[in-house]
Protein backbone atom coordinates (compact mmCIF):
# COMPACT_ATOMS: atom_id res chain seq x y z
CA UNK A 1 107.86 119.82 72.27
CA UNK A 2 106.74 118.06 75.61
CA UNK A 3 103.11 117.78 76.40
CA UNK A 4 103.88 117.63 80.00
CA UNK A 5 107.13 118.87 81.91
CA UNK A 6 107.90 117.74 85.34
CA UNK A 7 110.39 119.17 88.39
CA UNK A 8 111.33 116.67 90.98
CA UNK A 9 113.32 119.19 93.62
CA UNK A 10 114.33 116.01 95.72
CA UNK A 11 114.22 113.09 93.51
CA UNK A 12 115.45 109.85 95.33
CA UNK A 13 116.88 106.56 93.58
CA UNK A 14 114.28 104.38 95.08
CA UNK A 15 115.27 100.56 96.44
CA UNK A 16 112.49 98.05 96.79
CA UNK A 17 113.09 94.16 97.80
CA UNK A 18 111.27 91.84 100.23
CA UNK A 19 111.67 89.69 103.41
CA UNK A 20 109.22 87.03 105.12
CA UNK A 21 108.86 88.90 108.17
CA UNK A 22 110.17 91.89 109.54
CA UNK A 23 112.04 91.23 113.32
CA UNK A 24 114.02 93.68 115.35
CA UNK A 25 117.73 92.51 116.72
CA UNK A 26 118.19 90.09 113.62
CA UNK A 27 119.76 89.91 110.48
CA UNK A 28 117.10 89.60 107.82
CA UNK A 29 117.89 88.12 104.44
CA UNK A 30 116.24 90.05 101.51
CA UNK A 31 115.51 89.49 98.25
CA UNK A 32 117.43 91.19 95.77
CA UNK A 33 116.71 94.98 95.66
CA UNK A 34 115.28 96.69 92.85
CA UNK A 35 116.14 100.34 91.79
CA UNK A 36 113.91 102.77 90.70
CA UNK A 37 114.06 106.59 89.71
CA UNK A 38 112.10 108.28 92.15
CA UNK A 39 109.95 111.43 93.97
CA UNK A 40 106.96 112.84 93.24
CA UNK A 41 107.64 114.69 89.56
CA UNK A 42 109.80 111.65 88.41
CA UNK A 43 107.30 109.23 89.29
CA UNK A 44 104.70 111.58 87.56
CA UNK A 45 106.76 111.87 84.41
CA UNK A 46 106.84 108.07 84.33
CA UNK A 47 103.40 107.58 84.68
CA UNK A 48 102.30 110.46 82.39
CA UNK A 49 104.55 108.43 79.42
CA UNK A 50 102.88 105.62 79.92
CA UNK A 51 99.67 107.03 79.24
CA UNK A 52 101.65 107.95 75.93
CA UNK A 53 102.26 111.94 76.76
CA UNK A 54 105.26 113.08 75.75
CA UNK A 55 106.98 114.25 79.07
CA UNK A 56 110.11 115.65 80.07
CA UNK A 57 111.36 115.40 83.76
CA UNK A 58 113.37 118.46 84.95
CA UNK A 59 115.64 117.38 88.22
CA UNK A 60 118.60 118.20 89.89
CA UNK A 61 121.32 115.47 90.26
CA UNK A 62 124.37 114.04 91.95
CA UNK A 63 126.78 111.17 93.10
CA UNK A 64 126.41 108.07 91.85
CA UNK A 65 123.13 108.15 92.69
CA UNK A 66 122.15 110.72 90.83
CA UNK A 67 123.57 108.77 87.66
CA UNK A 68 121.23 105.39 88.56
CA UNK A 69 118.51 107.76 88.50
CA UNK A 70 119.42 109.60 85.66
CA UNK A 71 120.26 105.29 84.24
CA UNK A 72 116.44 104.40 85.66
CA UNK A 73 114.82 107.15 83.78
CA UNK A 74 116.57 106.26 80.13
CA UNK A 75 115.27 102.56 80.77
CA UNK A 76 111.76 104.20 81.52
CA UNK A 77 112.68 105.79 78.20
CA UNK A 78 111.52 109.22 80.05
CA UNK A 79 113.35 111.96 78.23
CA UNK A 80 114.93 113.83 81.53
CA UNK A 81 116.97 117.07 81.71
CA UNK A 82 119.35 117.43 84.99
CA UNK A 83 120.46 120.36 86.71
CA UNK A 84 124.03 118.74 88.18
CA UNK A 85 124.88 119.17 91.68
CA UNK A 86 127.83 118.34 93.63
CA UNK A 87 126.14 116.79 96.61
CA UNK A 88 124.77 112.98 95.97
CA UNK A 89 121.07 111.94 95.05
CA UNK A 90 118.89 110.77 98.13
CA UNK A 91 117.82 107.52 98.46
CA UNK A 92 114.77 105.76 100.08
CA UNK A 93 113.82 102.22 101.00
CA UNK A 94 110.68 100.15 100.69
CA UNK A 95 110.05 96.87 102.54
CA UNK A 96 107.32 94.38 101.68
CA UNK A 97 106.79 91.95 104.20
CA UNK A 98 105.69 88.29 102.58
CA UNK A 99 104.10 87.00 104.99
CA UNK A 100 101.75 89.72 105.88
CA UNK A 101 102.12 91.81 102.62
CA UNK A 102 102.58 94.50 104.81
CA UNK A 103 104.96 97.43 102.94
CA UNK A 104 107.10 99.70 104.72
CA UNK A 105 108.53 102.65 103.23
CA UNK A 106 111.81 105.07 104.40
CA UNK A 107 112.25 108.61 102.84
CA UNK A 108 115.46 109.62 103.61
CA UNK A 109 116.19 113.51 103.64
CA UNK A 110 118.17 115.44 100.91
CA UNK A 111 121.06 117.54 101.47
CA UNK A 112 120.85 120.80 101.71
CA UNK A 113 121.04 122.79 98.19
CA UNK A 114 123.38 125.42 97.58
CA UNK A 115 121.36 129.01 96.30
CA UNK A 116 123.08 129.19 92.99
CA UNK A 117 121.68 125.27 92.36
CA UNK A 118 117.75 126.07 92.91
CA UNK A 119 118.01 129.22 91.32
CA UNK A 120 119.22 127.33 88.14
CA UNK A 121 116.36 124.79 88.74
CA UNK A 122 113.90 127.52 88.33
CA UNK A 123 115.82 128.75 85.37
CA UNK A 124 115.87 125.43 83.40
CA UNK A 125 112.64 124.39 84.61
CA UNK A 126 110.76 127.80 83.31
CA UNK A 127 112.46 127.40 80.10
CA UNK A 128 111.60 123.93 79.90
CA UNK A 129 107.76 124.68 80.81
CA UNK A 130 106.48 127.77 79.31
CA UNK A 131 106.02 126.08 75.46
CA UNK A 132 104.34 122.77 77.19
CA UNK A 133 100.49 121.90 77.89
CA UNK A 134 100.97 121.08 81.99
CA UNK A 135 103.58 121.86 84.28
CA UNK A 136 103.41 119.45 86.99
CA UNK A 137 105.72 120.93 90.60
CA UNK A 138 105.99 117.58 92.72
CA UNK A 139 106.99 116.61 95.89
CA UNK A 140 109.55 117.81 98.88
CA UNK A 141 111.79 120.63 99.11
CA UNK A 142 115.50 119.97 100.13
CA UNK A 143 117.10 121.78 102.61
CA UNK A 144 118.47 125.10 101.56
CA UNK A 145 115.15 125.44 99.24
CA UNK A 146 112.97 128.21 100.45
CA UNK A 147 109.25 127.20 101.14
CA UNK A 148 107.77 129.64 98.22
CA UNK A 149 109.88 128.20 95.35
CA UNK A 150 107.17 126.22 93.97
CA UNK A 151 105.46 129.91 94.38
CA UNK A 152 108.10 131.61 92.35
CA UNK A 153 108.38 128.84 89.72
CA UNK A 154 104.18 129.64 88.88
CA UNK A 155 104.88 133.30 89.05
CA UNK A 156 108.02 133.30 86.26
CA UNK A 157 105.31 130.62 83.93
CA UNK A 158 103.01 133.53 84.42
CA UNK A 159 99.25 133.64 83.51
CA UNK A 160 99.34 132.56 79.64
CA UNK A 161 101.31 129.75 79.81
CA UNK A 162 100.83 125.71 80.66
CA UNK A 163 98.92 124.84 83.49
CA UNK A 164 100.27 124.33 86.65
CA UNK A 165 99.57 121.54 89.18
CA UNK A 166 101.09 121.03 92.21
CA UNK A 167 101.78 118.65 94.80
CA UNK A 168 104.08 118.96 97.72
CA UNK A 169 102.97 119.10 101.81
CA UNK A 170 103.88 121.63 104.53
CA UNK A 171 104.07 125.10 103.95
CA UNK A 172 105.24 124.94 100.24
CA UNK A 173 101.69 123.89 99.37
CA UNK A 174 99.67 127.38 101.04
CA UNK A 175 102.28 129.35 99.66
CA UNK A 176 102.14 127.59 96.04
CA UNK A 177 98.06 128.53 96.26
CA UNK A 178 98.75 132.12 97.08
CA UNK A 179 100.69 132.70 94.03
CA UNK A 180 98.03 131.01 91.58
CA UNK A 181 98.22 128.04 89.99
CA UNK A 182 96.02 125.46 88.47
CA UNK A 183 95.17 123.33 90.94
CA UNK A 184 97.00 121.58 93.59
CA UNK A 185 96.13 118.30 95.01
CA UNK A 186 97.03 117.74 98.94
CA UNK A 187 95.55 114.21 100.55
CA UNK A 188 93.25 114.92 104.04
CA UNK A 189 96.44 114.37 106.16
CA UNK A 190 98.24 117.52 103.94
CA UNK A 191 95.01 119.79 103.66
CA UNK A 192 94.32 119.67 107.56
CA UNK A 193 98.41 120.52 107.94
CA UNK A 194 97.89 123.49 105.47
CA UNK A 195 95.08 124.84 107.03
CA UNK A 196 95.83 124.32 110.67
CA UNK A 197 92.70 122.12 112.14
CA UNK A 198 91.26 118.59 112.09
CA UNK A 199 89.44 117.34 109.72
CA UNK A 200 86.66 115.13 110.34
CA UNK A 201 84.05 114.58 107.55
CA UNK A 202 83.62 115.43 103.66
CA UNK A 203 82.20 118.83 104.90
CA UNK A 204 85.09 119.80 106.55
CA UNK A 205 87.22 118.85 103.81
CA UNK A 206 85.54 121.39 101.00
CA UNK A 207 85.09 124.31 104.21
CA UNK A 208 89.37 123.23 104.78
CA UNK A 209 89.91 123.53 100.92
CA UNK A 210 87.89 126.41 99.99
CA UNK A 211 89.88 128.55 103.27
CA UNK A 212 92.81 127.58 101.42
CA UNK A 213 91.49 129.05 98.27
CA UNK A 214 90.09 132.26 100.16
CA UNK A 215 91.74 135.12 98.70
CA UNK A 216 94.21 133.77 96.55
CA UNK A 217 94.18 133.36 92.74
CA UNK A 218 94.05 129.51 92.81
CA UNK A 219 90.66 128.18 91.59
CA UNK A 220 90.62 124.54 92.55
CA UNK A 221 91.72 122.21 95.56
CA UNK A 222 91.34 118.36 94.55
CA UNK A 223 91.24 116.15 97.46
CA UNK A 224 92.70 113.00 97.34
CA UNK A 225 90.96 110.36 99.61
CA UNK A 226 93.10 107.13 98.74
CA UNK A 227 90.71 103.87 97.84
CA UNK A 228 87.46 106.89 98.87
CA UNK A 229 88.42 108.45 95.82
CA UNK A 230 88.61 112.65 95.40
CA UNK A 231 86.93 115.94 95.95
CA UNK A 232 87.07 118.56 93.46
CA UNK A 233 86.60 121.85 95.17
CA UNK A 234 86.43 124.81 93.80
CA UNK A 235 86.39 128.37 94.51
CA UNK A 236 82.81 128.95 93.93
CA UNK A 237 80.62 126.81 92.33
CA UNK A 238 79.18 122.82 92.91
CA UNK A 239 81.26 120.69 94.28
CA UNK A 240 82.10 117.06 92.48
CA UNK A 241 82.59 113.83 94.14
CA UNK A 242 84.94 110.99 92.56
CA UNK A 243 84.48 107.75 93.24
CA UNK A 244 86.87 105.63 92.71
CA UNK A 245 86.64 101.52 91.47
CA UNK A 246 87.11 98.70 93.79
CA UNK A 247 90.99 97.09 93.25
CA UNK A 248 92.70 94.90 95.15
CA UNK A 249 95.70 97.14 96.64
CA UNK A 250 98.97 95.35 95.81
CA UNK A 251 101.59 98.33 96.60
CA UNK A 252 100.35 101.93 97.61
CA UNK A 253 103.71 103.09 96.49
CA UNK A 254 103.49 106.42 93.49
CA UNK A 255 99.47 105.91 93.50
CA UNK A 256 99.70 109.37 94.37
CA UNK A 257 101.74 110.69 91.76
CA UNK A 258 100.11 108.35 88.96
CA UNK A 259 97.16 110.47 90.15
CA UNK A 260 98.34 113.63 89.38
CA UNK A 261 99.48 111.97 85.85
CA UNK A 262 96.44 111.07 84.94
CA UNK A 263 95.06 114.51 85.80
CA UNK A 264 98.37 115.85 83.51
CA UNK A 265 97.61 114.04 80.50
CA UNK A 266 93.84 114.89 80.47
CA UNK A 267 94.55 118.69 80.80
CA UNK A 268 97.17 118.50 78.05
CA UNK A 269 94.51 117.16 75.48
CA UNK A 270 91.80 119.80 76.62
CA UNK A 271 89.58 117.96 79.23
CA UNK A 272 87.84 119.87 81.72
CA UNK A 273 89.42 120.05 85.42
CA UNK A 274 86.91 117.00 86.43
CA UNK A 275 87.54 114.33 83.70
CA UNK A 276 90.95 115.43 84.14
CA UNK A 277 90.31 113.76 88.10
CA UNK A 278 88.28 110.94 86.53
CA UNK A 279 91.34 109.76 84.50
CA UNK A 280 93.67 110.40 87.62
CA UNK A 281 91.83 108.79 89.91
CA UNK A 282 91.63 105.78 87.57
CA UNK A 283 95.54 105.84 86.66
CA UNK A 284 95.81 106.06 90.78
CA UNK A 285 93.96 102.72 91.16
CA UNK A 286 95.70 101.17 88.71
CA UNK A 287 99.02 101.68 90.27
CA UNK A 288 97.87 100.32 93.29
CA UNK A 289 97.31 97.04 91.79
CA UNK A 290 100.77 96.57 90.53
CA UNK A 291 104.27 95.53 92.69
CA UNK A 292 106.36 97.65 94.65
CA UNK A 293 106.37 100.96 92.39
CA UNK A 294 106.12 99.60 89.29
CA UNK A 295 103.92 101.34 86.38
CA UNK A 296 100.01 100.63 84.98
CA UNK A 297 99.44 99.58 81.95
CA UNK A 298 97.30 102.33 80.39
CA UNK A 299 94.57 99.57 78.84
CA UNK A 300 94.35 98.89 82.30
CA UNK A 301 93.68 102.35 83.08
CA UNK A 302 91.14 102.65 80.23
CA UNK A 303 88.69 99.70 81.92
CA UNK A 304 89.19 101.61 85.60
CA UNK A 305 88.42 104.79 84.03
CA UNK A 306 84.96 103.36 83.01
CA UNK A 307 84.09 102.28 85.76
CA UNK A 308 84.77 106.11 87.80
CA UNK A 309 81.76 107.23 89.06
CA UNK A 310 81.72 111.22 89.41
CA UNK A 311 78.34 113.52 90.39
CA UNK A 312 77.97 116.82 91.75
CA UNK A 313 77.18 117.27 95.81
CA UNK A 314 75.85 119.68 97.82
CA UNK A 315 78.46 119.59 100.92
């Protein structure tokens, strides 16, 4: 039985490779790309097996795509069970510039999904779920996906069964909160979109993540501040603020999702909902250090997570 169980709604087969400098109206030579299984609960699932959980990644795919992903996860040696579609896998592009070590990334959309297709997503994915430790909902909708799925997936795992963390944008993540879940974990940019006003300071991020709570049966909002490290707001009670160590940034690509890993892993052994931040925010800075989207070494995340720094605040 998995520790950890992932769904990827849009997973992507990711493409990396690099040029010297990036110029419009000329043919660039690149290196030779490198593929990669991607979106936010596939990069999760890889991340979280690194860390040595035993995961399984729930995704639907298609195409010949869909079978380099499906190829990409085996040689992560992430066990992986797909819902098949008829319509191909996505795919996105990332850029690194050599000169400048500049990155640029392209997401391109997903197709839209046929009714019958998510509702056996939810199907496999609650049967998949309800025996594990953490169920981890990560990432984009496709088309033809309506926004409260990741809603309906918490409310089928019901009350007594793993906890659920999520991490999507747009109106997927107010409508995960309202149905209850563990905790979900939008960045500044996603929080202000969820709530509908700018945010400014660390103030208005708790006041922003503690209106999302309002009302809802969702206890905790953790903010992700990139190289500022995290908030961890709850409903009531003190606030803690994460620090997170000095790295040199390499690639910024999955440092997100090999956050909410590390927060994955430390719920599934029993840690409270702040050292399970203190290991994600150290598996996030790890990532960061290491080319294109490739994976932390988890003795490297054992030094970062020493070096966390975590306290309570009044904000």
């Amino acid at each position: 039985m998995p520790d950890i169980v992932t769904l990827t709604m849009n997973p992507s087969l990711d493409l990396s490779s690099r040029v010297e400098r990036l110029l419009s109206d000329v043919k660039l030579r690149c290196d030779e790309p490198l593929e990669d299984a991607g979106g936010g609960g596939v990069n999760v699932a890889k991340a979280a097996s690194a860390l040595g959980s035993e995961v399984t990644a729930v995704l639907p795919l298609g195409g010949d795509t869909g079978e380099r992903v499906r190829e990409q996860l085996d040689l992560a040696a992430v066990a992986s069970t797909a819902i098949q579609l008829d319509i191909p896998t996505r795919q996105s592009l990332a850029i690194t510039e050599t000169s400048t070590g500049r990155q640029f990334r392209f997401g391109f959309p997903g197709r839209a999904m046929a009714e019958d297709r998510w509702q056996r997503c939810l199907e496999v994915f609650v049967r998949a779920a309800r025996p594990a430790a953490v169920a981890v909902l990560s990432g984009s909708l496709p088309p033809g996906v309506p926004e409260d799925f990741y809603g309906m997936v918490a409310t089928e795992l019901g009350g007594g069964g793993p906890a659920v963390i999520v991490d999507t944008h747009g109106p997927p993540l107010p409508k995960a909160v309202a149905a209850g879940v563990t905790l979900v974990k939008p960045n500044v940019r996603e929080l202000s979109e969820a709530i509908g006003r700018e945010l400014n300071s660390e103030i208005d991020y708790v006041k922003a993540a503690r209106d999302l709570l309002s009302g809802t049966p969702t206890r905790t909002v953790v903010v992700s501040m990139g190289p500022a490290g995290a908030l961890v707001v709850p409903a009531e009670g003190p606030v803690v603020r994460v620090w997170a160590p000095g790295v040199r940034p390499v690639s910024a690509v999955g440092a997100g999702d090999s956050m909410v890993a590390g927060m994955a892993v430390a719920l599934a052994r029993g840690d409270s909902v702040s050292e399970a931040v203190r290991l994600g925010t150290a598996t996030g800075a790890a990532a960061v250090m290491v080319p294109e989207s490739g994976l932390s070494e988890a003795g490297q995340v054992s030094e970062l997570h020493d070096l966390v720094r975590m306290s309570e605040v009044d904000l």
